[in-house]
PDB file of N, CA and C in Angstrom:
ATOM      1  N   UNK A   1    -194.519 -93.301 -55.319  1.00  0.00           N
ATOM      2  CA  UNK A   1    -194.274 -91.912 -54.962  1.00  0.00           C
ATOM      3  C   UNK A   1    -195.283 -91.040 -55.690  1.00  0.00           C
ATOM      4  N   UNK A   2    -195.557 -90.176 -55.322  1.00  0.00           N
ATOM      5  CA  UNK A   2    -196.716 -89.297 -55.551  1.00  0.00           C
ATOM      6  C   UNK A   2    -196.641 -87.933 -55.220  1.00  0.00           C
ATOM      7  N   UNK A   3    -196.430 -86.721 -56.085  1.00  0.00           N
ATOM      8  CA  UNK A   3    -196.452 -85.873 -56.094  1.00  0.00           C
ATOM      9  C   UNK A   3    -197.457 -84.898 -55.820  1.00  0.00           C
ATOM     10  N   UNK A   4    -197.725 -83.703 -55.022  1.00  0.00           N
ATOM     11  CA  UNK A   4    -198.861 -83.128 -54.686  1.00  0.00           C
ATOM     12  C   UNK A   4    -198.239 -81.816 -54.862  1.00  0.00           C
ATOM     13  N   UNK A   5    -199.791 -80.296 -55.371  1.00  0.00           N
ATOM     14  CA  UNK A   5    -199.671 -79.799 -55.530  1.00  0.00           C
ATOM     15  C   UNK A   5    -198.875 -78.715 -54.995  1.00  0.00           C
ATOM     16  N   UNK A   6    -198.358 -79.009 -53.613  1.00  0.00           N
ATOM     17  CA  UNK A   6    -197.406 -77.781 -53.079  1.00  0.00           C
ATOM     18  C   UNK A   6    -196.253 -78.350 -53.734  1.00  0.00           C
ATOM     19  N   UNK A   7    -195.596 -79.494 -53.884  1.00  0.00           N
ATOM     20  CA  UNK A   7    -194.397 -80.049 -54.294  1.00  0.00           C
ATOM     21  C   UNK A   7    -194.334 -79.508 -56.205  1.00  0.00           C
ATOM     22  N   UNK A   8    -194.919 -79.476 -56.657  1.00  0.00           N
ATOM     23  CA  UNK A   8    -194.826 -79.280 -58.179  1.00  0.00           C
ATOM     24  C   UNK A   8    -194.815 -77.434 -57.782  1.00  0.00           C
ATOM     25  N   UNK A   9    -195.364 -76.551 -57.142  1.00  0.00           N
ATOM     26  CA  UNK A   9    -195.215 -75.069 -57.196  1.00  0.00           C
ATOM     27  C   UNK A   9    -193.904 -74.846 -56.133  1.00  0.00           C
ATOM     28  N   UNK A  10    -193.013 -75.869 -55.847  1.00  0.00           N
ATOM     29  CA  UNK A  10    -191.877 -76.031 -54.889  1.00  0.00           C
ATOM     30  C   UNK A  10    -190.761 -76.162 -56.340  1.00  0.00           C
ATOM     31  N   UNK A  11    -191.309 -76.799 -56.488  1.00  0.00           N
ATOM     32  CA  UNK A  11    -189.995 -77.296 -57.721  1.00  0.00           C
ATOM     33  C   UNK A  11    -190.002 -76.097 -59.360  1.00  0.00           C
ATOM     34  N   UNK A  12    -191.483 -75.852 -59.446  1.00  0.00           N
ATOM     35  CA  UNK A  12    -191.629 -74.775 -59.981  1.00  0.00           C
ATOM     36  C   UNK A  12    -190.599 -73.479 -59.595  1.00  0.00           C
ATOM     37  N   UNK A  13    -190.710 -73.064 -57.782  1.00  0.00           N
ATOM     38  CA  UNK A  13    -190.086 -71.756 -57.488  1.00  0.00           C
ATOM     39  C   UNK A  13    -188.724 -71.823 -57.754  1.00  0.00           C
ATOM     40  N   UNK A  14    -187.773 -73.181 -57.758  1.00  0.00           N
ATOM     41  CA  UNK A  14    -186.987 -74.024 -57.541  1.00  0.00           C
ATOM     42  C   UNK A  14    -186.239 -73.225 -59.119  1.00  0.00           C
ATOM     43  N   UNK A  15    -186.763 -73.609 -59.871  1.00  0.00           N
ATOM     44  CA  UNK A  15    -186.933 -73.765 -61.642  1.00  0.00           C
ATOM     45  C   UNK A  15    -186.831 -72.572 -62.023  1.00  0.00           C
ATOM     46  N   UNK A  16    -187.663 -71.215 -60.842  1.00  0.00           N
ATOM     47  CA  UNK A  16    -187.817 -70.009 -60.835  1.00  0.00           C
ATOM     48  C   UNK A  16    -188.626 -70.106 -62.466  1.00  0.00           C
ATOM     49  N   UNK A  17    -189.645 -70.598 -62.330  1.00  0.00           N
ATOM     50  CA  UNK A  17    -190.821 -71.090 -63.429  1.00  0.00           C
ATOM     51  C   UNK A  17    -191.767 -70.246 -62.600  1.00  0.00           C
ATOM     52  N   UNK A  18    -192.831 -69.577 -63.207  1.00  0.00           N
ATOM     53  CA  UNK A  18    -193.944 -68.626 -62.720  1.00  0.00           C
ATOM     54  C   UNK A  18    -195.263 -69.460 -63.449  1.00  0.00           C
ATOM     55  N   UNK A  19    -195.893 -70.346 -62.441  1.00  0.00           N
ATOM     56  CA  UNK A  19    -196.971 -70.899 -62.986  1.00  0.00           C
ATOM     57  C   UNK A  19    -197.924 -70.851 -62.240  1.00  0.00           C
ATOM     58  N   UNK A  20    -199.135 -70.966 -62.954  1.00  0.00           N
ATOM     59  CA  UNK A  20    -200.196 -70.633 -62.292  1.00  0.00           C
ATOM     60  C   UNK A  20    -201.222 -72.081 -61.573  1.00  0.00           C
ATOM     61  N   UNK A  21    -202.114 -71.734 -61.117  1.00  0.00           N
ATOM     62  CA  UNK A  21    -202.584 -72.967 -60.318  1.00  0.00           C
ATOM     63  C   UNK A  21    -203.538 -73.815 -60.722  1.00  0.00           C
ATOM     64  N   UNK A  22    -203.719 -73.489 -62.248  1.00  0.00           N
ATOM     65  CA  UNK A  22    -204.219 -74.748 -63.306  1.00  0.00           C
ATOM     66  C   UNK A  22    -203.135 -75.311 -63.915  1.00  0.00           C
ATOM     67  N   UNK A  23    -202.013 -74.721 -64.220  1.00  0.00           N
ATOM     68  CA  UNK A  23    -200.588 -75.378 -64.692  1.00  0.00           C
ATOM     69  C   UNK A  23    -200.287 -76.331 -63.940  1.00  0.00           C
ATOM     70  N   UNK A  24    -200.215 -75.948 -62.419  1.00  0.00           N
ATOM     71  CA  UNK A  24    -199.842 -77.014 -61.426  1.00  0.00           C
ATOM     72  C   UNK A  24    -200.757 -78.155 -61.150  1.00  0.00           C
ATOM     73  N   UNK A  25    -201.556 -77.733 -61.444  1.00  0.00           N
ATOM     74  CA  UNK A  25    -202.644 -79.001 -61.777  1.00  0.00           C
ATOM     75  C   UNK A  25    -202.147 -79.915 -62.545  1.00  0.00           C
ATOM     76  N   UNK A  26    -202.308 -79.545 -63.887  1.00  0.00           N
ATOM     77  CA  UNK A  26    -201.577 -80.037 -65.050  1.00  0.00           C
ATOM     78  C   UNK A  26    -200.796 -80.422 -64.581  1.00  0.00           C
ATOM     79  N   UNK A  27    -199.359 -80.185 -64.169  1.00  0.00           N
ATOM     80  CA  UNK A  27    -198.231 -80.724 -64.118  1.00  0.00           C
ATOM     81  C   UNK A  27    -198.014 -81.662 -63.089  1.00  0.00           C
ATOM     82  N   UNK A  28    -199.086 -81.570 -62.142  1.00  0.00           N
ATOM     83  CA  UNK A  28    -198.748 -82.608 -60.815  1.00  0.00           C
ATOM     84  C   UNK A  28    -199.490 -84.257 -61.488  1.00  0.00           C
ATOM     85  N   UNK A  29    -200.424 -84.076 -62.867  1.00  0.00           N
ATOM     86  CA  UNK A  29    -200.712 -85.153 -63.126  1.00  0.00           C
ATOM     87  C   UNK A  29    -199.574 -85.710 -64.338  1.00  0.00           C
ATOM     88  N   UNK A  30    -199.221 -84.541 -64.659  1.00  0.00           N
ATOM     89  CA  UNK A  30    -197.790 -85.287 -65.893  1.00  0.00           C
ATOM     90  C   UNK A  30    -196.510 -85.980 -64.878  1.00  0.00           C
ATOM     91  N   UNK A  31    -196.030 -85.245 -63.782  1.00  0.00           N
ATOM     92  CA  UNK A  31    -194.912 -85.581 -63.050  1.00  0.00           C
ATOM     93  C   UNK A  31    -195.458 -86.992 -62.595  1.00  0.00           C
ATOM     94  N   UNK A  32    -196.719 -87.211 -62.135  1.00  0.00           N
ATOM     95  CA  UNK A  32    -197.133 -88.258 -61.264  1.00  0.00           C
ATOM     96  C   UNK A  32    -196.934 -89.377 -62.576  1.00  0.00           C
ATOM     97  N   UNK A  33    -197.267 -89.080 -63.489  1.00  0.00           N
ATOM     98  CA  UNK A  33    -197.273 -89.958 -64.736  1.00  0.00           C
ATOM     99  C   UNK A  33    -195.897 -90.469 -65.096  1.00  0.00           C
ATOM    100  N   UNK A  34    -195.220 -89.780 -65.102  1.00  0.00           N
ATOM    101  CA  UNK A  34    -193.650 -89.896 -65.363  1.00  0.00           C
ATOM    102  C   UNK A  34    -193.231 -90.507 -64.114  1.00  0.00           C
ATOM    103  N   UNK A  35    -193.414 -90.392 -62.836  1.00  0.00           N
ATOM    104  CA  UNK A  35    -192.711 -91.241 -61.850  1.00  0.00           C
ATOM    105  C   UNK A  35    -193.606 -92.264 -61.948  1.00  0.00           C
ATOM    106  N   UNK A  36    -194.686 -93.127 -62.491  1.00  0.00           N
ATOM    107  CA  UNK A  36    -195.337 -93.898 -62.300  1.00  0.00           C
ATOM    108  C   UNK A  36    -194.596 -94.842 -63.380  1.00  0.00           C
ATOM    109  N   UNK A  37    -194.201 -94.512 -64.195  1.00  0.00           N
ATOM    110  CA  UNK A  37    -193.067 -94.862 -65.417  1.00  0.00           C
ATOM    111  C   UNK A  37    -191.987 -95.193 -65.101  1.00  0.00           C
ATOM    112  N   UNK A  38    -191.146 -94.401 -64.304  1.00  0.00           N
ATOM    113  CA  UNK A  38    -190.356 -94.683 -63.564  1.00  0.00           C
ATOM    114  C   UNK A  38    -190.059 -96.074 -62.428  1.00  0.00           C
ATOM    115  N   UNK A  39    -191.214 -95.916 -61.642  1.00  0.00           N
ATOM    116  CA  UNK A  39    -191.651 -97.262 -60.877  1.00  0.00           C
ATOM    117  C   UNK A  39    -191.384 -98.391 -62.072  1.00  0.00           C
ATOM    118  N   UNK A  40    -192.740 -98.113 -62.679  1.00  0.00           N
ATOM    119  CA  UNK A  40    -192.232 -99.804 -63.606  1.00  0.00           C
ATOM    120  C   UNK A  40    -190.880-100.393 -64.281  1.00  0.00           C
ATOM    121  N   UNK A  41    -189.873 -99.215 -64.295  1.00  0.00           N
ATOM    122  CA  UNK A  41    -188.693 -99.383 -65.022  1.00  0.00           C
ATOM    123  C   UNK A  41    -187.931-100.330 -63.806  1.00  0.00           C
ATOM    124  N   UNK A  42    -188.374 -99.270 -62.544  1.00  0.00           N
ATOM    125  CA  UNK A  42    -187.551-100.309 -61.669  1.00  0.00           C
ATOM    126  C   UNK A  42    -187.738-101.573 -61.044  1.00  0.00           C
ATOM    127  N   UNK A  43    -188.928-102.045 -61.355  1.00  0.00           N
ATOM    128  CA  UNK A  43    -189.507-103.157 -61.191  1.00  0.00           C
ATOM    129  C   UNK A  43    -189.116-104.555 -62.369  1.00  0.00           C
ATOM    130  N   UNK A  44    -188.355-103.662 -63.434  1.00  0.00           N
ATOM    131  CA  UNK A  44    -187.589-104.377 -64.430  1.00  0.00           C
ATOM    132  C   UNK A  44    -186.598-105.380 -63.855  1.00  0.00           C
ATOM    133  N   UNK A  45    -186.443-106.333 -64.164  1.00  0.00           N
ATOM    134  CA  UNK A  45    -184.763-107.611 -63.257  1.00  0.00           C
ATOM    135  C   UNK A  45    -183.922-107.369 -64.507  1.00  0.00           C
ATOM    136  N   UNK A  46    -182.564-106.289 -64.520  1.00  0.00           N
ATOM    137  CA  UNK A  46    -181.908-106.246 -65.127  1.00  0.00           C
ATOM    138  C   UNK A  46    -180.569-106.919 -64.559  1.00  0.00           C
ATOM    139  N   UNK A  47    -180.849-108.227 -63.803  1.00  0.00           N
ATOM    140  CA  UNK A  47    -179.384-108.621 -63.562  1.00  0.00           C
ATOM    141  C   UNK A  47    -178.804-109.437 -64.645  1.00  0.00           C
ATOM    142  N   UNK A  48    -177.397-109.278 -64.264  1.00  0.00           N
ATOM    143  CA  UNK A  48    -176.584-110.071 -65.841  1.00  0.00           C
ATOM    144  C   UNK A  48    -176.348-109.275 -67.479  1.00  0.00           C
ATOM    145  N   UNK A  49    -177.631-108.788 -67.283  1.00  0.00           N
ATOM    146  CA  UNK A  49    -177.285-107.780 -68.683  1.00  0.00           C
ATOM    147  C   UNK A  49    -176.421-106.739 -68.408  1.00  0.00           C
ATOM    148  N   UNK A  50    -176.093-106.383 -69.734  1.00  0.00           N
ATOM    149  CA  UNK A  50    -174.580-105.684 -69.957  1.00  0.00           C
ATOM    150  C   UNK A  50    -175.185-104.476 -70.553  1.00  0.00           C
ATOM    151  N   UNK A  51    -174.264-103.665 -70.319  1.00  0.00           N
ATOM    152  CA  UNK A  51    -174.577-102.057 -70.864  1.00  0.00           C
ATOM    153  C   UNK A  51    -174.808-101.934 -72.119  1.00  0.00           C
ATOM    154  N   UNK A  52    -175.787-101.384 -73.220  1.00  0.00           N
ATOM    155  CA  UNK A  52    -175.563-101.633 -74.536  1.00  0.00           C
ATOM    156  C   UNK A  52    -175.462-100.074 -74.827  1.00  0.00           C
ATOM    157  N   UNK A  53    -174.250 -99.683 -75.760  1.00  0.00           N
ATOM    158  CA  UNK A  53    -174.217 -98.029 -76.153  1.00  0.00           C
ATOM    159  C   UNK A  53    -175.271 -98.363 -77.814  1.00  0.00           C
ATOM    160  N   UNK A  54    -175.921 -99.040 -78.290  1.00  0.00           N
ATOM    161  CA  UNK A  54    -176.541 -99.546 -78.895  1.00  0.00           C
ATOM    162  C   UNK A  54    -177.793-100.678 -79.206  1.00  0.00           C
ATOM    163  N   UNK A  55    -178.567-100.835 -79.961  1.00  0.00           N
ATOM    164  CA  UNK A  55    -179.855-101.942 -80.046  1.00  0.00           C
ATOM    165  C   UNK A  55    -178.844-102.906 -80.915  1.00  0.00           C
ATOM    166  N   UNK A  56    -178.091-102.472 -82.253  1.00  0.00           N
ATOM    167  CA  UNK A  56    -177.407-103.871 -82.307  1.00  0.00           C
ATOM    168  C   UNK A  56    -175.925-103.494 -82.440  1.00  0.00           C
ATOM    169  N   UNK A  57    -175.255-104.708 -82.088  1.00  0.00           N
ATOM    170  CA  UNK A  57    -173.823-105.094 -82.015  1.00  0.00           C
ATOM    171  C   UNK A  57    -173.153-104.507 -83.024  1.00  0.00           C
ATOM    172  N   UNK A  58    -172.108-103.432 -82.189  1.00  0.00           N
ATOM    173  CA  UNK A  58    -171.459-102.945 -83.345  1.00  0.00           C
ATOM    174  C   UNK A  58    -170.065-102.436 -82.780  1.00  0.00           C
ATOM    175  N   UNK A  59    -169.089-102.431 -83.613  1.00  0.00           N
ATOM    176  CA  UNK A  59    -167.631-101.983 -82.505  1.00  0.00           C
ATOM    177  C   UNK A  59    -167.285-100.795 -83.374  1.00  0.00           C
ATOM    178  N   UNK A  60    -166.795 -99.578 -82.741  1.00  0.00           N
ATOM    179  CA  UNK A  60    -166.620 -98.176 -83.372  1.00  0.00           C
ATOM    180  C   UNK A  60    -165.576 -98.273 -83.499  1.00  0.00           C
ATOM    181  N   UNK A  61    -165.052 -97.453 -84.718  1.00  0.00           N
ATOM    182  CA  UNK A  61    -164.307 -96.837 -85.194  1.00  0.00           C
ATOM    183  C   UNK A  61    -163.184 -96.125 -84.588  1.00  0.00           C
ATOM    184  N   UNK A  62    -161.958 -96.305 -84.330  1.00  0.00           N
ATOM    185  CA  UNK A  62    -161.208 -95.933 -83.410  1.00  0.00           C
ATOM    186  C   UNK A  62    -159.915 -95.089 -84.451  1.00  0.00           C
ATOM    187  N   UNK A  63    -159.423 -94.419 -84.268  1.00  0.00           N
ATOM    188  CA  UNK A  63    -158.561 -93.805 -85.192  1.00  0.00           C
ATOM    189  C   UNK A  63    -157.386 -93.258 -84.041  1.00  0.00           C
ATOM    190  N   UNK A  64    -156.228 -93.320 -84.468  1.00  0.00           N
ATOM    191  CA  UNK A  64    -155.144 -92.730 -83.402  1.00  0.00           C
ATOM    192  C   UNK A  64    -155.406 -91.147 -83.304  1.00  0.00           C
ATOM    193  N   UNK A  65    -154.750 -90.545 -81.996  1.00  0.00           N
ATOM    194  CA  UNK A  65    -154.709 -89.960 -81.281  1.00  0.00           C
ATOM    195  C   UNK A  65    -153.884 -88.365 -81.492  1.00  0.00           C
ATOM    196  N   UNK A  66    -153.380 -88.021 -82.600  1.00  0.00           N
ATOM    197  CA  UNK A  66    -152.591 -87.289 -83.142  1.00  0.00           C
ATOM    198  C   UNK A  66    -152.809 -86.166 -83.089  1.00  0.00           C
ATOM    199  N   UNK A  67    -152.011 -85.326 -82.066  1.00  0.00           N
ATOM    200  CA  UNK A  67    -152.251 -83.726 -82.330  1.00  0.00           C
ATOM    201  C   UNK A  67    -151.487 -83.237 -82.929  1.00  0.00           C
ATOM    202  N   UNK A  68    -152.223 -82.424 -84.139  1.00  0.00           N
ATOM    203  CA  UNK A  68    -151.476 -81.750 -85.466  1.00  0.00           C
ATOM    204  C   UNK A  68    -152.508 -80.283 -85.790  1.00  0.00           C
ATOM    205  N   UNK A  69    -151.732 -79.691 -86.303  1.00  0.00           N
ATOM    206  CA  UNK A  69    -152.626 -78.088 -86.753  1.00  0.00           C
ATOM    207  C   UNK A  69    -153.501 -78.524 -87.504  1.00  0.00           C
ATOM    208  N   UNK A  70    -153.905 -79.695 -88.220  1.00  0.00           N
ATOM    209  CA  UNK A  70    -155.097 -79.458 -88.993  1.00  0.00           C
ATOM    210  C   UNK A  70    -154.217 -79.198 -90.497  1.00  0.00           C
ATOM    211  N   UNK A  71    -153.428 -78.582 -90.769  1.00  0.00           N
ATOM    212  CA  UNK A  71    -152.887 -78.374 -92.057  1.00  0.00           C
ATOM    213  C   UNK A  71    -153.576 -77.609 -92.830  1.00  0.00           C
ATOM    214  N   UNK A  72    -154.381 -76.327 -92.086  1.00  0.00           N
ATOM    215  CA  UNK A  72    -155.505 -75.663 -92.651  1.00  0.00           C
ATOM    216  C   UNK A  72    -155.205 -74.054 -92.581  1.00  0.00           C
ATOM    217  N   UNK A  73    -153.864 -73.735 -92.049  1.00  0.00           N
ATOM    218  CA  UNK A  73    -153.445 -72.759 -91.485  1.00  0.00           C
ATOM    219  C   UNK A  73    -153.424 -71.621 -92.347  1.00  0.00           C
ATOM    220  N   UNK A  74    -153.032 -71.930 -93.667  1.00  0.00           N
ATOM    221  CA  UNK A  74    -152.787 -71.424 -94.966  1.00  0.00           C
ATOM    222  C   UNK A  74    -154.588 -71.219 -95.384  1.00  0.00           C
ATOM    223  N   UNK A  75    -155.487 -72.064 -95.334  1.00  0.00           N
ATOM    224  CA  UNK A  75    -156.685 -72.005 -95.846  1.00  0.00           C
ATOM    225  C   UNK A  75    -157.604 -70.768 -94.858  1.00  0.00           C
ATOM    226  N   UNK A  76    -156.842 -71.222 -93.280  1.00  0.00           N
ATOM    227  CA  UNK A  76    -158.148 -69.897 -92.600  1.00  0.00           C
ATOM    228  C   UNK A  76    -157.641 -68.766 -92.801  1.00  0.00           C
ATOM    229  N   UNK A  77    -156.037 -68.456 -92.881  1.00  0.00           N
ATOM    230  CA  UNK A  77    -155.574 -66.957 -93.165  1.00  0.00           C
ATOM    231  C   UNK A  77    -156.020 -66.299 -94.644  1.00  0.00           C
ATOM    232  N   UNK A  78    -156.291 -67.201 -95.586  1.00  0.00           N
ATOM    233  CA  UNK A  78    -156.559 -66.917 -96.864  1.00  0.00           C
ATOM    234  C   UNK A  78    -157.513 -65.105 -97.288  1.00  0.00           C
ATOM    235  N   UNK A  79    -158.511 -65.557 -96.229  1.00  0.00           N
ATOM    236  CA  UNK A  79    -159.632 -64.514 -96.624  1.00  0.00           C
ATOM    237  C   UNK A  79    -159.087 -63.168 -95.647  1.00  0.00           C
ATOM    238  N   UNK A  80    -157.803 -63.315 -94.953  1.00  0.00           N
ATOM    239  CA  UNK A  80    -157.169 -62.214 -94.125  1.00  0.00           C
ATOM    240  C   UNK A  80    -157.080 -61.119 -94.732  1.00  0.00           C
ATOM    241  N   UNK A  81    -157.515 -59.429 -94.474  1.00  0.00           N
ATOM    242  CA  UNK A  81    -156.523 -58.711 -95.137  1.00  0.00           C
ATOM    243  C   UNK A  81    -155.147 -58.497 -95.123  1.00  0.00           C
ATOM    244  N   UNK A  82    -154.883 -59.119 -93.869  1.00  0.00           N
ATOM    245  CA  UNK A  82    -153.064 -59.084 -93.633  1.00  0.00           C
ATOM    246  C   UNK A  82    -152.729 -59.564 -92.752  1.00  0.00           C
ATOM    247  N   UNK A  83    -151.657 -60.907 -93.341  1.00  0.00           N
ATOM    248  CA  UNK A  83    -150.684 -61.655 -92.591  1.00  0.00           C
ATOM    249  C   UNK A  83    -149.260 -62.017 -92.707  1.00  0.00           C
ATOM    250  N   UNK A  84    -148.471 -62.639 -91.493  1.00  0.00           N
ATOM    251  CA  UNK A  84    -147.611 -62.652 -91.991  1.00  0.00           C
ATOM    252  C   UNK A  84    -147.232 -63.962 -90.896  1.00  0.00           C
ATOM    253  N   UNK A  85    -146.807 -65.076 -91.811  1.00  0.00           N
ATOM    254  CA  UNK A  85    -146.320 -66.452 -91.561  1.00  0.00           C
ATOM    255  C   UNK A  85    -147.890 -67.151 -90.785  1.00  0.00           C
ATOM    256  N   UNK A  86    -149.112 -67.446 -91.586  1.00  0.00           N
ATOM    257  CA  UNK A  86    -150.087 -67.541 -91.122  1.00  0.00           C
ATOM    258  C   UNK A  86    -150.529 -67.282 -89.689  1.00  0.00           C
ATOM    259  N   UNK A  87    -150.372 -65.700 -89.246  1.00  0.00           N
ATOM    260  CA  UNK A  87    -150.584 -65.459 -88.238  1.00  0.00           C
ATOM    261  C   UNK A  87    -151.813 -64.000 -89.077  1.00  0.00           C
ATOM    262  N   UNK A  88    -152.672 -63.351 -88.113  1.00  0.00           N
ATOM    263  CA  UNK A  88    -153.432 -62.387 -88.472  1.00  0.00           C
ATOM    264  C   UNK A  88    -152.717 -61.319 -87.936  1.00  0.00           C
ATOM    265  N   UNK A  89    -152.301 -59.886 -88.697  1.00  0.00           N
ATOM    266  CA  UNK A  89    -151.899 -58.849 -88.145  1.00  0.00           C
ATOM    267  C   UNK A  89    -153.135 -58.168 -88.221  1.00  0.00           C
ATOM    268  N   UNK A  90    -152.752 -57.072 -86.939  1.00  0.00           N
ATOM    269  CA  UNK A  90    -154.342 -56.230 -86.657  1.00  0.00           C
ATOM    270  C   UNK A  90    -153.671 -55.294 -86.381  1.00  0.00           C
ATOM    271  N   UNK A  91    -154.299 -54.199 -86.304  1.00  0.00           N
ATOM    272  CA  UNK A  91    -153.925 -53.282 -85.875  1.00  0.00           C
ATOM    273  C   UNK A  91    -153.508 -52.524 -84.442  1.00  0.00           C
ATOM    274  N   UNK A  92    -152.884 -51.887 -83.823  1.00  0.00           N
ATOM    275  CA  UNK A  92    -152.046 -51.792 -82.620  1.00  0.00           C
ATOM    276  C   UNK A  92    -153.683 -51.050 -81.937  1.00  0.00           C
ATOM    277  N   UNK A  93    -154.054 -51.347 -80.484  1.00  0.00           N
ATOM    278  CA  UNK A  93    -154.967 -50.319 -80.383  1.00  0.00           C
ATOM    279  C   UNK A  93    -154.572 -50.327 -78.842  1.00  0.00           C
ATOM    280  N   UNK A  94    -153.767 -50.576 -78.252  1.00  0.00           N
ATOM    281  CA  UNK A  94    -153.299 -50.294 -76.885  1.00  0.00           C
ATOM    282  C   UNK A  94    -151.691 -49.115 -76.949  1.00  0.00           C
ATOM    283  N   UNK A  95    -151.422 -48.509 -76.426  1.00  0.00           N
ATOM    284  CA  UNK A  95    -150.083 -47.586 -76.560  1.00  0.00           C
ATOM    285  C   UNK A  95    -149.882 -48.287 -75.228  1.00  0.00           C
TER     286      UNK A  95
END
């Protein structure tokens, strides 16, 4: 696949990117470069291999599921000028 200069000032307007027509120059040989990269990836035989979320073998850390306040309720009201039962009172500004 091969990209040409109306297609890179297409994807540019696309992007709503304002470039000029040495940029698109430029960029129709970087995009072409990057899908040429692309090609070889898919020319890769990845059958049988398995997904790796990693380079080496490792099993994460799993911790239960517990929804709780944090126990911090007392610590964020602290710097309040005024509360009452760790809630923030403010002042009334609607009648």
């Amino acid at each position: 696949m091969s990209v040409d200069k109306a297609t890179v000032q297409r994807i540019a307007h696309l992007a709503r990117i304002a470039i000029s027509d040495a940029d698109a120059e430029r960029m129709q040989g970087e995009l072409n470069a990057i899908l040429g990269f692309v090609e070889q990836l898919e020319a890769v035989d990845v059958e049988g291999v398995e997904p790796m979320t990693s380079v080496t073998p490792m099993t994460l850390r799993m911790r239960e599921d517990i929804v709780t306040d944090g126990d911090k309720a007392a610590d964020i009201v602290a710097s309040a000028p005024d509360t009452d039962d760790n809630y923030f009172l403010v002042p009334k500004v609607v009648e």
